[in-house]
PDB file of N, CA and C in Angstrom:
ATOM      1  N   UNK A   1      -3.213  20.025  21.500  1.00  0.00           N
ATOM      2  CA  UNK A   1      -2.485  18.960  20.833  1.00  0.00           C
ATOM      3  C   UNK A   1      -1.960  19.498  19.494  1.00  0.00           C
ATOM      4  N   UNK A   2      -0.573  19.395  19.023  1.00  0.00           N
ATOM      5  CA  UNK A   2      -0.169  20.108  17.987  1.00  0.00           C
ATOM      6  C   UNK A   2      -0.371  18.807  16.771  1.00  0.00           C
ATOM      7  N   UNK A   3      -0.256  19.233  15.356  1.00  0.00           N
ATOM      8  CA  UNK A   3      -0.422  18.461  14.292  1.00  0.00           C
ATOM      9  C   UNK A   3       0.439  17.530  14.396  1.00  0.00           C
ATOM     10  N   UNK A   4       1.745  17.067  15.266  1.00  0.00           N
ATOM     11  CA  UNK A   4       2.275  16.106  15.031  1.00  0.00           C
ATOM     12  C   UNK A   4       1.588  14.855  15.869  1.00  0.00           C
ATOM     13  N   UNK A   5       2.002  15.646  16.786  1.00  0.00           N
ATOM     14  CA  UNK A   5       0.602  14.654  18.259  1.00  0.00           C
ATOM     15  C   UNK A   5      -0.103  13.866  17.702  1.00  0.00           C
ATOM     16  N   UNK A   6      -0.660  14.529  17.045  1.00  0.00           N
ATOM     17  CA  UNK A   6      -2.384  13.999  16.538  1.00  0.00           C
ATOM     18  C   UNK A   6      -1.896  12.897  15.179  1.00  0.00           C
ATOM     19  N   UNK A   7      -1.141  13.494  14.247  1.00  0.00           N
ATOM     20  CA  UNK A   7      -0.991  12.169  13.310  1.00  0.00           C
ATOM     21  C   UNK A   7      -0.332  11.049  13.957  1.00  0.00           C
ATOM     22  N   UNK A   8       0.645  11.653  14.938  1.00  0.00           N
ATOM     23  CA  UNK A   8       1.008  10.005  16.088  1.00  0.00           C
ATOM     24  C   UNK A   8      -0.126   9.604  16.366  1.00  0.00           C
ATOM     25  N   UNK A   9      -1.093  10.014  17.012  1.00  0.00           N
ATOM     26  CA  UNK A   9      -2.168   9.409  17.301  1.00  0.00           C
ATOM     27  C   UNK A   9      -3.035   8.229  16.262  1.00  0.00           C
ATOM     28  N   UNK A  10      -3.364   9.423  15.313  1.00  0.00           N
ATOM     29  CA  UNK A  10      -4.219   8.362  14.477  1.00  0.00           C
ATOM     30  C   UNK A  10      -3.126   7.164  13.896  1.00  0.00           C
ATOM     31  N   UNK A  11      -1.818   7.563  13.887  1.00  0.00           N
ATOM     32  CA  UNK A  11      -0.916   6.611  13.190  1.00  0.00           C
ATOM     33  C   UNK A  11      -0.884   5.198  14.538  1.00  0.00           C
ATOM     34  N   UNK A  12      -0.884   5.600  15.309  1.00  0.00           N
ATOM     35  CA  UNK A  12      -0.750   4.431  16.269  1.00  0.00           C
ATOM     36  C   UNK A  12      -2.119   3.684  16.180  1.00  0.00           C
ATOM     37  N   UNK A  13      -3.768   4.441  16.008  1.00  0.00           N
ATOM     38  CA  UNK A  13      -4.972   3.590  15.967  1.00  0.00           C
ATOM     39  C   UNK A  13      -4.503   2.822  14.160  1.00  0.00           C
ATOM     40  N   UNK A  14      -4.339   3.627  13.375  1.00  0.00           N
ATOM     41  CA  UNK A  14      -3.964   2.890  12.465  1.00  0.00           C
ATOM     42  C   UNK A  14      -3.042   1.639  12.226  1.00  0.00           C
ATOM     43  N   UNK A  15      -2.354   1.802  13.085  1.00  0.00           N
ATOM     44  CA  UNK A  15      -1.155   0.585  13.626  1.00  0.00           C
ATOM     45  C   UNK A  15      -2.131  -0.579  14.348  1.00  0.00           C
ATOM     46  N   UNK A  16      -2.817  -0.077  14.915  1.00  0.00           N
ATOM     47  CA  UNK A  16      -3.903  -1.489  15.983  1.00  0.00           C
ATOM     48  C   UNK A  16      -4.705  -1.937  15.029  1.00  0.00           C
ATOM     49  N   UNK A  17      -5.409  -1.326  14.113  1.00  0.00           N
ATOM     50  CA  UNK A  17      -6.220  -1.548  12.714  1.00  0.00           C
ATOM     51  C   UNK A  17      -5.920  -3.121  12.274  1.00  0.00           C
ATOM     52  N   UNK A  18      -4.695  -2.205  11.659  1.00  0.00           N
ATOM     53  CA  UNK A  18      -3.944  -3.142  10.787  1.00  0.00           C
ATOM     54  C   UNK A  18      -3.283  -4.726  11.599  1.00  0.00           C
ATOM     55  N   UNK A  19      -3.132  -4.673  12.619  1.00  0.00           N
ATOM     56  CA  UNK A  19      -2.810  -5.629  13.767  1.00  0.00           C
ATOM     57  C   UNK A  19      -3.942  -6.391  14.089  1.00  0.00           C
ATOM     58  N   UNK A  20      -5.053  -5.728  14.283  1.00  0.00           N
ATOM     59  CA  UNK A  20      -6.308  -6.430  14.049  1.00  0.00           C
ATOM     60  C   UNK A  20      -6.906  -7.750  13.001  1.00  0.00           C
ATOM     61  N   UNK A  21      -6.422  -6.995  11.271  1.00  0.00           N
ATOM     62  CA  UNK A  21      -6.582  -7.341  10.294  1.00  0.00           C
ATOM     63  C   UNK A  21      -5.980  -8.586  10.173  1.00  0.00           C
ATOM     64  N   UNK A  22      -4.919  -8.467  10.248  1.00  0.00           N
ATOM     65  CA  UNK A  22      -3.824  -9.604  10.135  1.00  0.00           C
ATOM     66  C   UNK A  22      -4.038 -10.958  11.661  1.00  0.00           C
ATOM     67  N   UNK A  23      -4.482 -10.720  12.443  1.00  0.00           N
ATOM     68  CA  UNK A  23      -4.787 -11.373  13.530  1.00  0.00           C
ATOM     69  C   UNK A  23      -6.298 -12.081  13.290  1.00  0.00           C
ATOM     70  N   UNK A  24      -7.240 -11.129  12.504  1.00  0.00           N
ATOM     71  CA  UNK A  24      -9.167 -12.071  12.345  1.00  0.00           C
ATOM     72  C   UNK A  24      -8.319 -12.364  10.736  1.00  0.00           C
ATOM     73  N   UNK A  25      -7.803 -11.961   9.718  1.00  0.00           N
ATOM     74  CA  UNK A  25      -7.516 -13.121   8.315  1.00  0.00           C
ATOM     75  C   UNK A  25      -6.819 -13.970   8.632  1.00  0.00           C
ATOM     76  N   UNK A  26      -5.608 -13.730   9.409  1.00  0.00           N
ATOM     77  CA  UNK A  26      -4.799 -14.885   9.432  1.00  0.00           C
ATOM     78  C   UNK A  26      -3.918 -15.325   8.600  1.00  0.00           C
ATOM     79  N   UNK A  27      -3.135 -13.962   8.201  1.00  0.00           N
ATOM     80  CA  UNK A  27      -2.507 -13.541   7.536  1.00  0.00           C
ATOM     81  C   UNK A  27      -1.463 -13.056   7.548  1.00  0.00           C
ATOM     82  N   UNK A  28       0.077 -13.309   7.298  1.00  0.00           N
ATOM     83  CA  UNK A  28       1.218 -12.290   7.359  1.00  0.00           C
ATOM     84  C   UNK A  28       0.990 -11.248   7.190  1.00  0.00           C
ATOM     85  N   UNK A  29       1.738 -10.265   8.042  1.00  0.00           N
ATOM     86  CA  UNK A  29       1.780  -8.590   7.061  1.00  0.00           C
ATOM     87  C   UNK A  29       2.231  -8.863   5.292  1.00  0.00           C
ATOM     88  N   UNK A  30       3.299  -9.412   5.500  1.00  0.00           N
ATOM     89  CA  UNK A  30       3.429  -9.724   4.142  1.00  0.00           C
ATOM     90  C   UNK A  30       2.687  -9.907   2.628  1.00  0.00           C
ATOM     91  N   UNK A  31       1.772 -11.226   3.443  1.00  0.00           N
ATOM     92  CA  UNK A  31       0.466 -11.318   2.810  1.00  0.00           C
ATOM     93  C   UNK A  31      -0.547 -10.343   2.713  1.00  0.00           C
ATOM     94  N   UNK A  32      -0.728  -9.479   3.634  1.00  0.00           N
ATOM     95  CA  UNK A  32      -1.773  -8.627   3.452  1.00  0.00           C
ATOM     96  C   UNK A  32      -1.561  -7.413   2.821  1.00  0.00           C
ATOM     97  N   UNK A  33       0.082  -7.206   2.765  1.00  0.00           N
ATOM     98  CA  UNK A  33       0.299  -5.931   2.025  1.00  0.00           C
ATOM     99  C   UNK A  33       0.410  -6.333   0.969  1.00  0.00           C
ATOM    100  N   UNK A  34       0.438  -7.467   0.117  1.00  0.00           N
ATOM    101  CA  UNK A  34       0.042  -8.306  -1.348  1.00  0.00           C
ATOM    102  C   UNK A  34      -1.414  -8.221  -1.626  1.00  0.00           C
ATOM    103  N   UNK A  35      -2.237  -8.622  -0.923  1.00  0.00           N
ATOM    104  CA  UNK A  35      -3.399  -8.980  -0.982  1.00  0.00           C
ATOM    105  C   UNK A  35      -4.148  -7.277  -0.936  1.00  0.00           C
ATOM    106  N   UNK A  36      -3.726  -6.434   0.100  1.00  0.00           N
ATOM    107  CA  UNK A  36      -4.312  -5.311   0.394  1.00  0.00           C
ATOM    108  C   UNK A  36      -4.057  -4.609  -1.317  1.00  0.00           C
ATOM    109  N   UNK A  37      -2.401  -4.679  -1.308  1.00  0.00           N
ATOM    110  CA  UNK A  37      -2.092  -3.501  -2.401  1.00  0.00           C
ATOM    111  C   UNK A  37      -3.378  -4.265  -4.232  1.00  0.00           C
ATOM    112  N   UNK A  38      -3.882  -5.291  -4.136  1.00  0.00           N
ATOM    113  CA  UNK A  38      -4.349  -5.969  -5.462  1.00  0.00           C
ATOM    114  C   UNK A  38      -5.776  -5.195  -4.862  1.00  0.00           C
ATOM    115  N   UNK A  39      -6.204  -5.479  -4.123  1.00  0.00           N
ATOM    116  CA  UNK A  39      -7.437  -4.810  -3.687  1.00  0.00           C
ATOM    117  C   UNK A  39      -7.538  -3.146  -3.428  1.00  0.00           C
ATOM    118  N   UNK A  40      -6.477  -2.370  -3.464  1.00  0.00           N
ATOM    119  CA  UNK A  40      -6.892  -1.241  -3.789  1.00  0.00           C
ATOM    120  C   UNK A  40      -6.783  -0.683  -4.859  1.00  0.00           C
ATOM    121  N   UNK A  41      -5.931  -1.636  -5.790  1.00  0.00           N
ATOM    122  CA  UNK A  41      -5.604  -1.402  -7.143  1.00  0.00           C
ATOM    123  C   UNK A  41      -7.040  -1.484  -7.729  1.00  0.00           C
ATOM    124  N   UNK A  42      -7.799  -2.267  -7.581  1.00  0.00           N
ATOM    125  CA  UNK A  42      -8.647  -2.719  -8.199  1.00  0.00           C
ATOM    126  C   UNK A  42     -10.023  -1.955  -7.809  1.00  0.00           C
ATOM    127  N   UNK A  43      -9.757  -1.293  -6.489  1.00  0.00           N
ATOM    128  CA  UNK A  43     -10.835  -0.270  -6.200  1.00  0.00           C
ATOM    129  C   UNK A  43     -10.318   0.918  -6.759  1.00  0.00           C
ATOM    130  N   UNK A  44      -9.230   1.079  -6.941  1.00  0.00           N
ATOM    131  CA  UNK A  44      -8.803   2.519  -7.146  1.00  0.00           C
ATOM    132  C   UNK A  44      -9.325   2.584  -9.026  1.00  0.00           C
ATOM    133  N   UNK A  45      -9.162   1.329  -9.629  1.00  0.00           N
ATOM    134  CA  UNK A  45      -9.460   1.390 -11.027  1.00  0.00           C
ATOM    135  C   UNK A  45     -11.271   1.844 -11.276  1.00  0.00           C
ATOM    136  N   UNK A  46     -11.771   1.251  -9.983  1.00  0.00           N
ATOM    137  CA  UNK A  46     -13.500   1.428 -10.342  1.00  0.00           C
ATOM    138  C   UNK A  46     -13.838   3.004 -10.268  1.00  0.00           C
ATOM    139  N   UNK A  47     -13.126   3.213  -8.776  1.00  0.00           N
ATOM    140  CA  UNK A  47     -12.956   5.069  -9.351  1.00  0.00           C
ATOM    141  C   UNK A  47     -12.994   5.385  -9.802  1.00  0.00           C
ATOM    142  N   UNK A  48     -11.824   5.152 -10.233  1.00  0.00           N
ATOM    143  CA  UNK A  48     -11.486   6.459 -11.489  1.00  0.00           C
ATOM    144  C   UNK A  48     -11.842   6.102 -13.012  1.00  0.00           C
ATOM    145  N   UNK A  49     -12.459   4.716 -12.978  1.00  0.00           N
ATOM    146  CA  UNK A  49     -13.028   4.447 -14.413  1.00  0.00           C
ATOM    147  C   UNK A  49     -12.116   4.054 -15.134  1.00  0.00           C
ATOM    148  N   UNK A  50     -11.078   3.420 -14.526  1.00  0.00           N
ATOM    149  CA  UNK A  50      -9.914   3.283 -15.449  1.00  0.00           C
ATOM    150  C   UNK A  50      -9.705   1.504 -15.489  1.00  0.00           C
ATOM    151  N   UNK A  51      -9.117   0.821 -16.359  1.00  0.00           N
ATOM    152  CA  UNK A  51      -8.766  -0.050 -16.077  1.00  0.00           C
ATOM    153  C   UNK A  51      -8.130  -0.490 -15.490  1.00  0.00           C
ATOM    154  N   UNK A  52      -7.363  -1.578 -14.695  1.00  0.00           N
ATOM    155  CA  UNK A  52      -6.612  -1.756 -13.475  1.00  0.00           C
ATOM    156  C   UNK A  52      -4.954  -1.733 -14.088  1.00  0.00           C
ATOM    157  N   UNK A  53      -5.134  -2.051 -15.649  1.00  0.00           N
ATOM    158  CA  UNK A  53      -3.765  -2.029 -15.977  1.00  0.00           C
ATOM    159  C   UNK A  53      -3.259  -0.812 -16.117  1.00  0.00           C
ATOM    160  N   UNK A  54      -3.804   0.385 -15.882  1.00  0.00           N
ATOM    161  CA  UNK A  54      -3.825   1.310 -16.378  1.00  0.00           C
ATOM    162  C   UNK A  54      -2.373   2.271 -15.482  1.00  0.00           C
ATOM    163  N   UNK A  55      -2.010   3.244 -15.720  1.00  0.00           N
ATOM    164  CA  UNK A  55      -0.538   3.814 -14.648  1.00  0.00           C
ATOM    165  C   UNK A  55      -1.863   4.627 -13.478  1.00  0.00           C
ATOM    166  N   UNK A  56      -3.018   5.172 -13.757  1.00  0.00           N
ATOM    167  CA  UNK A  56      -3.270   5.990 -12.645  1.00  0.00           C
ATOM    168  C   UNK A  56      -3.885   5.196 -11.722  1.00  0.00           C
ATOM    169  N   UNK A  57      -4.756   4.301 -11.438  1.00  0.00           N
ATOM    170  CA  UNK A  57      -4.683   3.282 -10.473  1.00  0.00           C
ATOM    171  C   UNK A  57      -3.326   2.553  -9.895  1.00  0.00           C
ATOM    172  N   UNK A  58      -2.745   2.640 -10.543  1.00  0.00           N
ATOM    173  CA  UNK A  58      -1.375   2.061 -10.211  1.00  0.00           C
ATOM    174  C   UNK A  58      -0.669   3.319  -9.158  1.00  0.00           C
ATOM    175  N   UNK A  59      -0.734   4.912  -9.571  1.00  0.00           N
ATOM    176  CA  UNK A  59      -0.176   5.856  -8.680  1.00  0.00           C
ATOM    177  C   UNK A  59      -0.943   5.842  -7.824  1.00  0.00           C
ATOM    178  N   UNK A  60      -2.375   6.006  -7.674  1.00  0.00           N
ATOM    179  CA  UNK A  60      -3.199   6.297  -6.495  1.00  0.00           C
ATOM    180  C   UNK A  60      -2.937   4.975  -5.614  1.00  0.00           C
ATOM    181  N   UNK A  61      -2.377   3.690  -5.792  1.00  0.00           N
ATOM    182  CA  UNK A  61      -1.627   2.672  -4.861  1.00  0.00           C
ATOM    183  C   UNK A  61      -0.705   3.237  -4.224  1.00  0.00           C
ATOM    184  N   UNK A  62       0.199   3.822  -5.643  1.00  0.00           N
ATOM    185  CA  UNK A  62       1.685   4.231  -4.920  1.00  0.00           C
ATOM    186  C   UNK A  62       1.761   5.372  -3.332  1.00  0.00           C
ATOM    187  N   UNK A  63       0.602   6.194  -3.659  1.00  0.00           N
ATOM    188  CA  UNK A  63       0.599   7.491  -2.622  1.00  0.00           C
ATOM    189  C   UNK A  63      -0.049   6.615  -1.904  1.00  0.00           C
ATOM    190  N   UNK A  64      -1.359   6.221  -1.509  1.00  0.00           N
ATOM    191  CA  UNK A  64      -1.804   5.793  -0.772  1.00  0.00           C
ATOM    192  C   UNK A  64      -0.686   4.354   0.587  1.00  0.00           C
ATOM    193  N   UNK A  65       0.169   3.596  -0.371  1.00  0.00           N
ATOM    194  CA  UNK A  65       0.972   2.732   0.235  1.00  0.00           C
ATOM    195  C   UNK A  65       1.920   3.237   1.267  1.00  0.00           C
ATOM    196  N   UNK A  66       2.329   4.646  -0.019  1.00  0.00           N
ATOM    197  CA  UNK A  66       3.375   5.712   0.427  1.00  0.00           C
ATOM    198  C   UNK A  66       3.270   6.329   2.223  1.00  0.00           C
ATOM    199  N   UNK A  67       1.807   6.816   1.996  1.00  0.00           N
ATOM    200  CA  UNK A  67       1.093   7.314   2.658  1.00  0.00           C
ATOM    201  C   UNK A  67       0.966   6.268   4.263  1.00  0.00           C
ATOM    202  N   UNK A  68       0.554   5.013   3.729  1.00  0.00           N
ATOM    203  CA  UNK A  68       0.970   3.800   4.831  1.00  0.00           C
ATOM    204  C   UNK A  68       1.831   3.921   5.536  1.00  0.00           C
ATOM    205  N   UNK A  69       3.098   3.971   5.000  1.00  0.00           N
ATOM    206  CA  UNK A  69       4.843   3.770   5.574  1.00  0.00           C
ATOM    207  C   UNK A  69       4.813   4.550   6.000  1.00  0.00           C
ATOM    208  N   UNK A  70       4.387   6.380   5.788  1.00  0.00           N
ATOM    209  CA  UNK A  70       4.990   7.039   6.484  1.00  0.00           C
ATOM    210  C   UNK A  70       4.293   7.321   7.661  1.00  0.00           C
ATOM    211  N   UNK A  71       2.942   6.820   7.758  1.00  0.00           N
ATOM    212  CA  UNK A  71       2.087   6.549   9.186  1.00  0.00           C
ATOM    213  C   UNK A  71       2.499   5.459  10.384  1.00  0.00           C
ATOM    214  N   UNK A  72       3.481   4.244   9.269  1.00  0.00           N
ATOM    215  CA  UNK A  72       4.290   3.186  10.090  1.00  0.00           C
ATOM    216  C   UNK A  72       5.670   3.967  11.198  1.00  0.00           C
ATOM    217  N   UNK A  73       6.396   5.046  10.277  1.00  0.00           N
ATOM    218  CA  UNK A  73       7.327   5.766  10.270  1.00  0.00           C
ATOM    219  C   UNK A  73       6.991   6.394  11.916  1.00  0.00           C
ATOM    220  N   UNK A  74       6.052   7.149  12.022  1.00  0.00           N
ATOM    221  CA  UNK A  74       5.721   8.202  12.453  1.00  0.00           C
ATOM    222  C   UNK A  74       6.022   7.308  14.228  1.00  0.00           C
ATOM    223  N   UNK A  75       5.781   5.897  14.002  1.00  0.00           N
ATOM    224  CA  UNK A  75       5.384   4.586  15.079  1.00  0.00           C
ATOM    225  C   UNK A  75       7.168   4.961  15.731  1.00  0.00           C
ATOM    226  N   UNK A  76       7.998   5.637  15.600  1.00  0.00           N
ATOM    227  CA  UNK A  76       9.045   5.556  15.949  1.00  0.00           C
ATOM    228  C   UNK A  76       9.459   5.516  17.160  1.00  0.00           C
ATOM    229  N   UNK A  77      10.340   4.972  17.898  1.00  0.00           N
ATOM    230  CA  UNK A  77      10.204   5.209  19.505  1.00  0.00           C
ATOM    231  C   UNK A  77       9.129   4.744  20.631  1.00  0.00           C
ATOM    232  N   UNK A  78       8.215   4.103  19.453  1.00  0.00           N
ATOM    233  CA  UNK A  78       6.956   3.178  20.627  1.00  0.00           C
ATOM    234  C   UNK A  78       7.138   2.206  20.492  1.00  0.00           C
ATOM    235  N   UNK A  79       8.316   1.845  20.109  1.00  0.00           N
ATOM    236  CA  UNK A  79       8.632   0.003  20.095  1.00  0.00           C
ATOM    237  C   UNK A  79       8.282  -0.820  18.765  1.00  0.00           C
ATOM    238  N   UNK A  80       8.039  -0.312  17.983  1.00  0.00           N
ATOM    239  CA  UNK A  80       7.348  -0.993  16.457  1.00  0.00           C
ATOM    240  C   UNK A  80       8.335  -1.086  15.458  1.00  0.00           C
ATOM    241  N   UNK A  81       8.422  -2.478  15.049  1.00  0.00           N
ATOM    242  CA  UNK A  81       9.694  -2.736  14.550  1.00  0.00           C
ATOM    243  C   UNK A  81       9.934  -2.506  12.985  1.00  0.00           C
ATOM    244  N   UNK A  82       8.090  -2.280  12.437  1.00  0.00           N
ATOM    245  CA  UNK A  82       7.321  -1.213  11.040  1.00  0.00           C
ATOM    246  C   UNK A  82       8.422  -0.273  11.264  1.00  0.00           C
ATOM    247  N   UNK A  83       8.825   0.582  12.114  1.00  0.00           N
ATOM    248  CA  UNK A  83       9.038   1.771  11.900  1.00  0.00           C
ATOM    249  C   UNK A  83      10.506   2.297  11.919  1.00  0.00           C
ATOM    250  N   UNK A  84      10.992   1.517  10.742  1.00  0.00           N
ATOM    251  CA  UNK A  84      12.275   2.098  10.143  1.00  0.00           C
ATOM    252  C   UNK A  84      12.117   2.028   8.377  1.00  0.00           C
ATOM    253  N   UNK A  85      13.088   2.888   7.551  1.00  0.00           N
ATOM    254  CA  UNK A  85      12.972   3.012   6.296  1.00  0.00           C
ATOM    255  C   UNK A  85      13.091   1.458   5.655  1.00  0.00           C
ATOM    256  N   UNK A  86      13.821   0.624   6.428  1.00  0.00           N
ATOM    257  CA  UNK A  86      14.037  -0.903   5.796  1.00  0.00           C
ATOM    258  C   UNK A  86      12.707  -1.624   5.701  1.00  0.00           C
ATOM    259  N   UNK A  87      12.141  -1.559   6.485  1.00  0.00           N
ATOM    260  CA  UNK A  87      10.719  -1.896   6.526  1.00  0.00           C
ATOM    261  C   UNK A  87       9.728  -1.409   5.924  1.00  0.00           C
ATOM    262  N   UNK A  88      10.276  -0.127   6.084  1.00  0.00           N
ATOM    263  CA  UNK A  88       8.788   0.217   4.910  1.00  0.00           C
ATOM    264  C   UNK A  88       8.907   0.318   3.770  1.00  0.00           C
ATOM    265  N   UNK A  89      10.044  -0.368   2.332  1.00  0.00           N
ATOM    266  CA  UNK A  89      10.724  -0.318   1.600  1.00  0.00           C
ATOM    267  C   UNK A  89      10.087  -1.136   1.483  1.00  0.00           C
ATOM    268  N   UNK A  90      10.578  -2.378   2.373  1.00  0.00           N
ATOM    269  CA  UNK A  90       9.894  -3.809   2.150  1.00  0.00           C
ATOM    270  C   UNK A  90       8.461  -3.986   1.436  1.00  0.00           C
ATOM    271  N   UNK A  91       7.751  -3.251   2.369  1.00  0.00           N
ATOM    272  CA  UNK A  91       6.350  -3.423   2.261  1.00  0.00           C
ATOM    273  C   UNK A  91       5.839  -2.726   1.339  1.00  0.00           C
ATOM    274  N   UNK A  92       6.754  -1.542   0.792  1.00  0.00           N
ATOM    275  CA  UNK A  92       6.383  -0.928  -0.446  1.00  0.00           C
ATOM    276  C   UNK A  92       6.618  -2.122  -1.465  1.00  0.00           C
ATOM    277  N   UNK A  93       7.597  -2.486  -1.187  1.00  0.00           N
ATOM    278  CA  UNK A  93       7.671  -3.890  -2.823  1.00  0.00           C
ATOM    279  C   UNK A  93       6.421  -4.834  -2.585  1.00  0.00           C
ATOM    280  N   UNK A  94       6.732  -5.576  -1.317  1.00  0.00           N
ATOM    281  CA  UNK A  94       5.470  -6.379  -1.529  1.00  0.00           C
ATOM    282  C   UNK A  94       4.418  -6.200  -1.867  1.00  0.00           C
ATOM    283  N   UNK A  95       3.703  -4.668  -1.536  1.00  0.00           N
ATOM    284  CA  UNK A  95       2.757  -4.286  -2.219  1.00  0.00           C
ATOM    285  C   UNK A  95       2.671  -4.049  -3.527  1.00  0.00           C
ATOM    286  N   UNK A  96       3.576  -3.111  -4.306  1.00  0.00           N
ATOM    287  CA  UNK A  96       3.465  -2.792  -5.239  1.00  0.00           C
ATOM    288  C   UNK A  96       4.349  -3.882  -6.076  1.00  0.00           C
ATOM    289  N   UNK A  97       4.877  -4.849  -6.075  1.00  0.00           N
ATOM    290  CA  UNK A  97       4.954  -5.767  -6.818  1.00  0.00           C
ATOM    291  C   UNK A  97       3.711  -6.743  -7.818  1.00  0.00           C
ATOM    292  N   UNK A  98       2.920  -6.996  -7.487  1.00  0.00           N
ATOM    293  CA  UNK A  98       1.897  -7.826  -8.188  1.00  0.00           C
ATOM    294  C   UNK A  98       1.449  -6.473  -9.385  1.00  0.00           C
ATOM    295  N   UNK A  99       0.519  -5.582  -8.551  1.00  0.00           N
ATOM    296  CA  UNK A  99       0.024  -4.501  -9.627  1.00  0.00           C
ATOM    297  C   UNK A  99       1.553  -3.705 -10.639  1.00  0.00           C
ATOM    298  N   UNK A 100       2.556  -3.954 -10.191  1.00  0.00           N
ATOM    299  CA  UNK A 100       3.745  -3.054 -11.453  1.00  0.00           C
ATOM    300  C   UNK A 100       3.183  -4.385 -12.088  1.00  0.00           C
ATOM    301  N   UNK A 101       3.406  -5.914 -11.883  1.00  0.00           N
ATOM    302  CA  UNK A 101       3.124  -6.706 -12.817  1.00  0.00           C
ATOM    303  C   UNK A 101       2.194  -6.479 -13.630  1.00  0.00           C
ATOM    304  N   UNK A 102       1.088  -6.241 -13.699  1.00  0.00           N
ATOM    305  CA  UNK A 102       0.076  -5.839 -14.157  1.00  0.00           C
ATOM    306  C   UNK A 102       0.163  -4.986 -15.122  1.00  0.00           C
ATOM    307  N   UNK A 103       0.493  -3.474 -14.120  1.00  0.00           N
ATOM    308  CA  UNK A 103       0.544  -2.339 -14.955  1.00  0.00           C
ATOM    309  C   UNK A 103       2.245  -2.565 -15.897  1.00  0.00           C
ATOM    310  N   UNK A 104       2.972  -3.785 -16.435  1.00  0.00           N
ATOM    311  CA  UNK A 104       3.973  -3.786 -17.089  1.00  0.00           C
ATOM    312  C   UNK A 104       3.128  -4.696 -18.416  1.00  0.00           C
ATOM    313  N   UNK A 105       2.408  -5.682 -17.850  1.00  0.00           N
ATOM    314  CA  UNK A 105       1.445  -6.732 -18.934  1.00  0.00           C
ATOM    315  C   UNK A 105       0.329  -5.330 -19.532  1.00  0.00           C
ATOM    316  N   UNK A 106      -0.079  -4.564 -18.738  1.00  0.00           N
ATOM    317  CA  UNK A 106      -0.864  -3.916 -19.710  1.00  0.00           C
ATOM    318  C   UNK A 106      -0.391  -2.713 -20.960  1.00  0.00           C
ATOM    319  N   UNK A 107       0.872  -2.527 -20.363  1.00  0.00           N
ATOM    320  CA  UNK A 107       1.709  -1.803 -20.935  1.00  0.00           C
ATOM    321  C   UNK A 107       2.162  -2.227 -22.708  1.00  0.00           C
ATOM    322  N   UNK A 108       2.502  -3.860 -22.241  1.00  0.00           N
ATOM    323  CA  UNK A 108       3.213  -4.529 -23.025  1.00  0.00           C
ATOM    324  C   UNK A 108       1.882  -4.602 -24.181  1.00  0.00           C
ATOM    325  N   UNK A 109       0.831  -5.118 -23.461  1.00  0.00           N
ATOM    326  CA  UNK A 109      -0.443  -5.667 -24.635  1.00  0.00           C
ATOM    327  C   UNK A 109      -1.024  -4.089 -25.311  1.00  0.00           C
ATOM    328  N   UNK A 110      -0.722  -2.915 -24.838  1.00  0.00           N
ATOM    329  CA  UNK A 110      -1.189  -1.787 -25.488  1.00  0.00           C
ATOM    330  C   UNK A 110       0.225  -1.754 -26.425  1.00  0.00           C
ATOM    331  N   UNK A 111       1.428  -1.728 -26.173  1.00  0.00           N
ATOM    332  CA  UNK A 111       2.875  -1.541 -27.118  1.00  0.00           C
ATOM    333  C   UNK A 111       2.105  -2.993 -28.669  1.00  0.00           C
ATOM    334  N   UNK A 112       1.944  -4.018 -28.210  1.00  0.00           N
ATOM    335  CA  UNK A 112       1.699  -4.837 -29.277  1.00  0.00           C
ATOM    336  C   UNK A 112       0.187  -4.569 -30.004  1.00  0.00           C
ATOM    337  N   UNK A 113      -0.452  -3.997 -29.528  1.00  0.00           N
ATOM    338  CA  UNK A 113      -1.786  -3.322 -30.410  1.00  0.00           C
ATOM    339  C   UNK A 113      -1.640  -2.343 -31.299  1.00  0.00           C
ATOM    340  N   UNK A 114      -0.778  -1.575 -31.006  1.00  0.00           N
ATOM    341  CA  UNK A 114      -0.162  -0.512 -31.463  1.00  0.00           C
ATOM    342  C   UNK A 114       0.433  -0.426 -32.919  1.00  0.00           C
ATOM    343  N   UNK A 115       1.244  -1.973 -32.730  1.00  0.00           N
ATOM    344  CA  UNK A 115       2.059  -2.403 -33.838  1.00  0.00           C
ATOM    345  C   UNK A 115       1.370  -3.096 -35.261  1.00  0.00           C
TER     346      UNK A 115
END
């Protein structure tokens, strides 16, 4: 099995995962890529010891989300409607919309401490 094979592979169990998720919450994708991206923000901050407003919890979202789409991507040609650049654009905003909020309020309250 060559390296592409195989990330199709896990990208397609990753595809049933996530189909799973959204089917026992009861939840839009929409919703869950809101809800998911606040919850890894917020794990990614305990990590790394950082606060959640902080930009490097905020990047380790960005790759990790990144990282999502292009496992959606990979879904190409098996019928999955995830798997074009319009879609996974999408789901990059929905995700990373709430935490830029965040990481723009924490931005703003460190610029006015400053002053």
């Amino acid at each position: 099995m060559t390296l592409f094979e195989s990330l199709q592979l896990w990208s397609n169990h990753w595809a049933h995962l996530k189909l799973k998720l959204g089917a026992v919450s009861g939840l839009s994708p929409d919703a869950l890529h809101i809800n998911a991206g606040l919850l890894v923000l917020c794990l990614a901050a305990l990590v790394l010891r950082r606060s959640p407003l902080s930009v490097w919890p905020w990047l380790a979202l960005l790759v990790l989300e990144c990282s999502n789409e292009a496992a959606d991507l990979m879904l190409e040609g098996m019928g999955s409607t995830e798997a074009t650049v319009g879609a996974g654009l999408h789901d990059i905003a929905n995700t990373m919309a709430a935490p830029t909020l965040l990481l723009l309020v924490g931005w703003w309250q460190r610029r006015q401490g400053a002053t």
